[in-house]
Protein backbone atom coordinates (compact mmCIF):
# COMPACT_ATOMS: atom_id res chain seq x y z
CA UNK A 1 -9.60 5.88 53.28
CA UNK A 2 -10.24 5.08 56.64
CA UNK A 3 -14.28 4.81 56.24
CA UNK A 4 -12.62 1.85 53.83
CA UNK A 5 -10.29 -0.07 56.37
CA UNK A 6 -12.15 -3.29 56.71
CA UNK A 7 -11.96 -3.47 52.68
CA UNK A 8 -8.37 -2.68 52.65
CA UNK A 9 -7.14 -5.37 54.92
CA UNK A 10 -9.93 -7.72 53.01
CA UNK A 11 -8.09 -7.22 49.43
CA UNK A 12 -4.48 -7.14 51.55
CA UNK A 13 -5.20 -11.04 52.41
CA UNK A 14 -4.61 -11.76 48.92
CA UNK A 15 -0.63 -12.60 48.10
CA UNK A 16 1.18 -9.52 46.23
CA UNK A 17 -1.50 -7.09 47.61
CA UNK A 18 0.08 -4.47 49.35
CA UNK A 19 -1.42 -1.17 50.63
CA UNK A 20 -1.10 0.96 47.47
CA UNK A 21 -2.64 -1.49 45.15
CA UNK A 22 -5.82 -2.50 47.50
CA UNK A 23 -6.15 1.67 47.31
CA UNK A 24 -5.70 1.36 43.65
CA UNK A 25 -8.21 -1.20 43.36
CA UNK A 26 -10.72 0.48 45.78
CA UNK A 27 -10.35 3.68 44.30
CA UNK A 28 -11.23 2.54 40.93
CA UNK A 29 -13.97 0.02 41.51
CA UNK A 30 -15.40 1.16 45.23
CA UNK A 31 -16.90 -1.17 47.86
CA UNK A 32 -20.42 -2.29 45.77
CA UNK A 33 -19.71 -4.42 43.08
CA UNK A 34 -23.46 -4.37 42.15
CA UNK A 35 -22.52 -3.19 38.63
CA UNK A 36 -20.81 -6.64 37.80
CA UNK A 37 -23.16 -9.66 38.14
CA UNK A 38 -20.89 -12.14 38.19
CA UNK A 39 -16.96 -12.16 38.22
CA UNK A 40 -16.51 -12.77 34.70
CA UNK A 41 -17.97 -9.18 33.71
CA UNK A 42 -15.71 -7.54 36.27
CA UNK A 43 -12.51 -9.40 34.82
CA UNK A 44 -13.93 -8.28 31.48
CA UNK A 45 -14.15 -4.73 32.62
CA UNK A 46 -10.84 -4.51 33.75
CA UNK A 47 -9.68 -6.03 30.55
CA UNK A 48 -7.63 -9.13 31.47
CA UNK A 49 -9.80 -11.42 29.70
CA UNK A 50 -8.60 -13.16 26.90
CA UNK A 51 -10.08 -12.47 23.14
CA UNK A 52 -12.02 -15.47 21.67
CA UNK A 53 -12.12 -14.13 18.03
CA UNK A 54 -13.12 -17.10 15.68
CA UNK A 55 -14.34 -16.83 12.32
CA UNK A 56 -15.37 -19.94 9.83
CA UNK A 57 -14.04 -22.40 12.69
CA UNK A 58 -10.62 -20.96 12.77
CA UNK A 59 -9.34 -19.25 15.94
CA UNK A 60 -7.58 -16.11 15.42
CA UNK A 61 -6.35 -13.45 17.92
CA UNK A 62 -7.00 -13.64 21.37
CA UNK A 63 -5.97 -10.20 22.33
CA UNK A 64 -7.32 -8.56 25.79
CA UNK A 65 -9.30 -5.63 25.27
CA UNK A 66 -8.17 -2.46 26.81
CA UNK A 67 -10.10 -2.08 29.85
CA UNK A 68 -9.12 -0.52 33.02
CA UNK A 69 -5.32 0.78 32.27
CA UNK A 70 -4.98 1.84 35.71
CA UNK A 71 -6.28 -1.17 37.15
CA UNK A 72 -4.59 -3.60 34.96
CA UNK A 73 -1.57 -2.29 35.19
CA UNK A 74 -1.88 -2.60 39.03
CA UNK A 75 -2.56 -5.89 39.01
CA UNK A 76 -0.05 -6.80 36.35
CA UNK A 77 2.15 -5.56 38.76
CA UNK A 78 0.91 -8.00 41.38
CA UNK A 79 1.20 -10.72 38.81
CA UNK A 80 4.93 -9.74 38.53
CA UNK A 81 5.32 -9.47 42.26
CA UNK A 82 3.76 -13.06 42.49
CA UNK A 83 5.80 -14.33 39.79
CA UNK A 84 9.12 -14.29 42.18
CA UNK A 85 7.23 -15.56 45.58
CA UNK A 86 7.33 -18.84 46.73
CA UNK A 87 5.01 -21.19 48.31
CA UNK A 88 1.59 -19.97 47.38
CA UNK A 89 -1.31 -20.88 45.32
CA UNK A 90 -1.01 -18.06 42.69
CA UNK A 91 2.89 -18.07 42.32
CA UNK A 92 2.04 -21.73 41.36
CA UNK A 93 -0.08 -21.34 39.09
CA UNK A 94 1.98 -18.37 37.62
CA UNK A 95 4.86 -20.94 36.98
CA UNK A 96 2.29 -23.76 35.76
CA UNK A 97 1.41 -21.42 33.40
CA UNK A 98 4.97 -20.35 32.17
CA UNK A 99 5.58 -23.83 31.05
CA UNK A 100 3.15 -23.88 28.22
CA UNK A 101 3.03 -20.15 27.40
CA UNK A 102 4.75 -17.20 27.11
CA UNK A 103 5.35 -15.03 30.43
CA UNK A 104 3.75 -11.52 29.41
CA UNK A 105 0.48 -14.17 28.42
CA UNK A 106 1.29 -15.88 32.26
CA UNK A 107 0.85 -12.75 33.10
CA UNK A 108 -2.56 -11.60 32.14
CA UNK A 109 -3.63 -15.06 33.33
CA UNK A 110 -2.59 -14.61 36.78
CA UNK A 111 -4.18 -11.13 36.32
CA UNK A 112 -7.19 -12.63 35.97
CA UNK A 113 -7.58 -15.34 38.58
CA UNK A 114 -6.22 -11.95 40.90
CA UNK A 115 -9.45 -10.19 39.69
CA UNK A 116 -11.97 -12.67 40.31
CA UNK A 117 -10.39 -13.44 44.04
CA UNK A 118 -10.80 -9.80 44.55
CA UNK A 119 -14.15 -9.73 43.50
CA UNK A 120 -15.34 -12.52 45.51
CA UNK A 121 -13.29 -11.33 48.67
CA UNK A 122 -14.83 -7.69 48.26
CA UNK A 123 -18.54 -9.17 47.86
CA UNK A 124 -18.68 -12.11 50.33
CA UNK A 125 -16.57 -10.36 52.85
CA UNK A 126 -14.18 -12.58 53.88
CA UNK A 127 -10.20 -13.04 53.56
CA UNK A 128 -8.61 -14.82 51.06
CA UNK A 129 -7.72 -18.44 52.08
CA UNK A 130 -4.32 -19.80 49.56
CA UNK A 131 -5.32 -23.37 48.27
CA UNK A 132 -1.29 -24.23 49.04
CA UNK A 133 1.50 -24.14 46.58
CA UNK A 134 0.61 -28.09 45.96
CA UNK A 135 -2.81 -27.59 44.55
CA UNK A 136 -2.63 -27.83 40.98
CA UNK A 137 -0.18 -30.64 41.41
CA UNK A 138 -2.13 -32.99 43.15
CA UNK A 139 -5.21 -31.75 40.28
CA UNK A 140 -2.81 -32.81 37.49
CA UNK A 141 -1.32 -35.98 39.25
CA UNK A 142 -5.32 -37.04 39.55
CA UNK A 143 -5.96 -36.24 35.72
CA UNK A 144 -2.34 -38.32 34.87
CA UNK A 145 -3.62 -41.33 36.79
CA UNK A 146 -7.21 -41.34 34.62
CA UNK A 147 -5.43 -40.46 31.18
CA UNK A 148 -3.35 -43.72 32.35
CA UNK A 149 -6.16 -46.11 32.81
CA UNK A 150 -7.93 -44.60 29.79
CA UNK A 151 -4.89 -45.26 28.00
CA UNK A 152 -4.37 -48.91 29.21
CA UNK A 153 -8.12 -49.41 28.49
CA UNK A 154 -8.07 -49.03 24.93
CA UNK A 155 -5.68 -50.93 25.07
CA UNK A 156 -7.23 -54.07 26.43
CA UNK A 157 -6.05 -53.95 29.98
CA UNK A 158 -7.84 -54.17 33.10
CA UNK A 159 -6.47 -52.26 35.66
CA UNK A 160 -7.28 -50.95 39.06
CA UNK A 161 -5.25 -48.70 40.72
CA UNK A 162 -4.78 -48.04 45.01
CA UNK A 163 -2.93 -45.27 46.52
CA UNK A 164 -0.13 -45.92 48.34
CA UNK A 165 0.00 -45.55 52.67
CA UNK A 166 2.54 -42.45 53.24
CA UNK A 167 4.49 -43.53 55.99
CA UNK A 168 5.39 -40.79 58.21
């Protein structure tokens, strides 16, 4: 693997990455991603997509296809590696998403937003840079304050809202 070292330490920038699973990864995708035009196909191929099965306007199962076994199970690994870190983007959102869902369907969502960060870090060529354990936060204290004034809106108030000064 050493003709593959630069791509190695690429996919190792990414949290609960470790040297085994970038190999893992590697060894089952390679270095050209040409084969997937964009990221959703190559989540798709790995199979951590969820199902969108609807029939007559009713949603039924969502179920993942199979996909990749090797390389989902990898990264479902990660997923569970991320699950018990602290203070990064993707254990965030792992615990954002274990308060509306169920943690083996936490899971394959974390599996996912691993995939596409892969994908883009193995075809732009550069290391993965964490958004900070506070990202989704400040996202869903932004959409709070709008579903607020919405809120007050309808019903018949006029308000403006200003952030308040931190004082350091």
């Amino acid at each position: 693997m050493v003709p593959f070292k630069e791509e190695l330490d690429l996919l190792m920038t990414i949290p609960g990455i470790q040297v085994l699973t970038a190999l893992t990864i590697l060894s089952e995708v390679g270095i050209d991603l040409s084969a997937f035009p964009s990221d959703k196909q190559f989540a798709s191929w790995i199979g951590v997509c969820s199902g969108n099965k609807e029939s007559a306007g009713k949603h039924l199962s969502g179920q993942t296809t199979k996909g990749n076994v090797y390389l989902r199970a990898a990264l479902a690994e990660v997923s569970w590696c991320l699950s018990r870190m602290k203070d990064n983007y993707l254990s965030s959102q792992y615990h954002h998403f274990t308060r509306r869902m169920v943690k083996p369907k936490a899971i394959v969502a974390c599996c996912h937003s691993v995939a596409v960060i892969a994908y883009h870090v193995l075809t732009k060529r550069k290391p993965y840079q964490d958004l900070g354990p506070t990202y989704l936060d400040s996202l869903t204290g932004e959409r709070m304050a709008k579903q607020a004034l919405r809120r007050l809106d309808a019903l018949g108030y006029d308000v403006s809202i200003t952030p308040k000064e931190v004082q350091a």
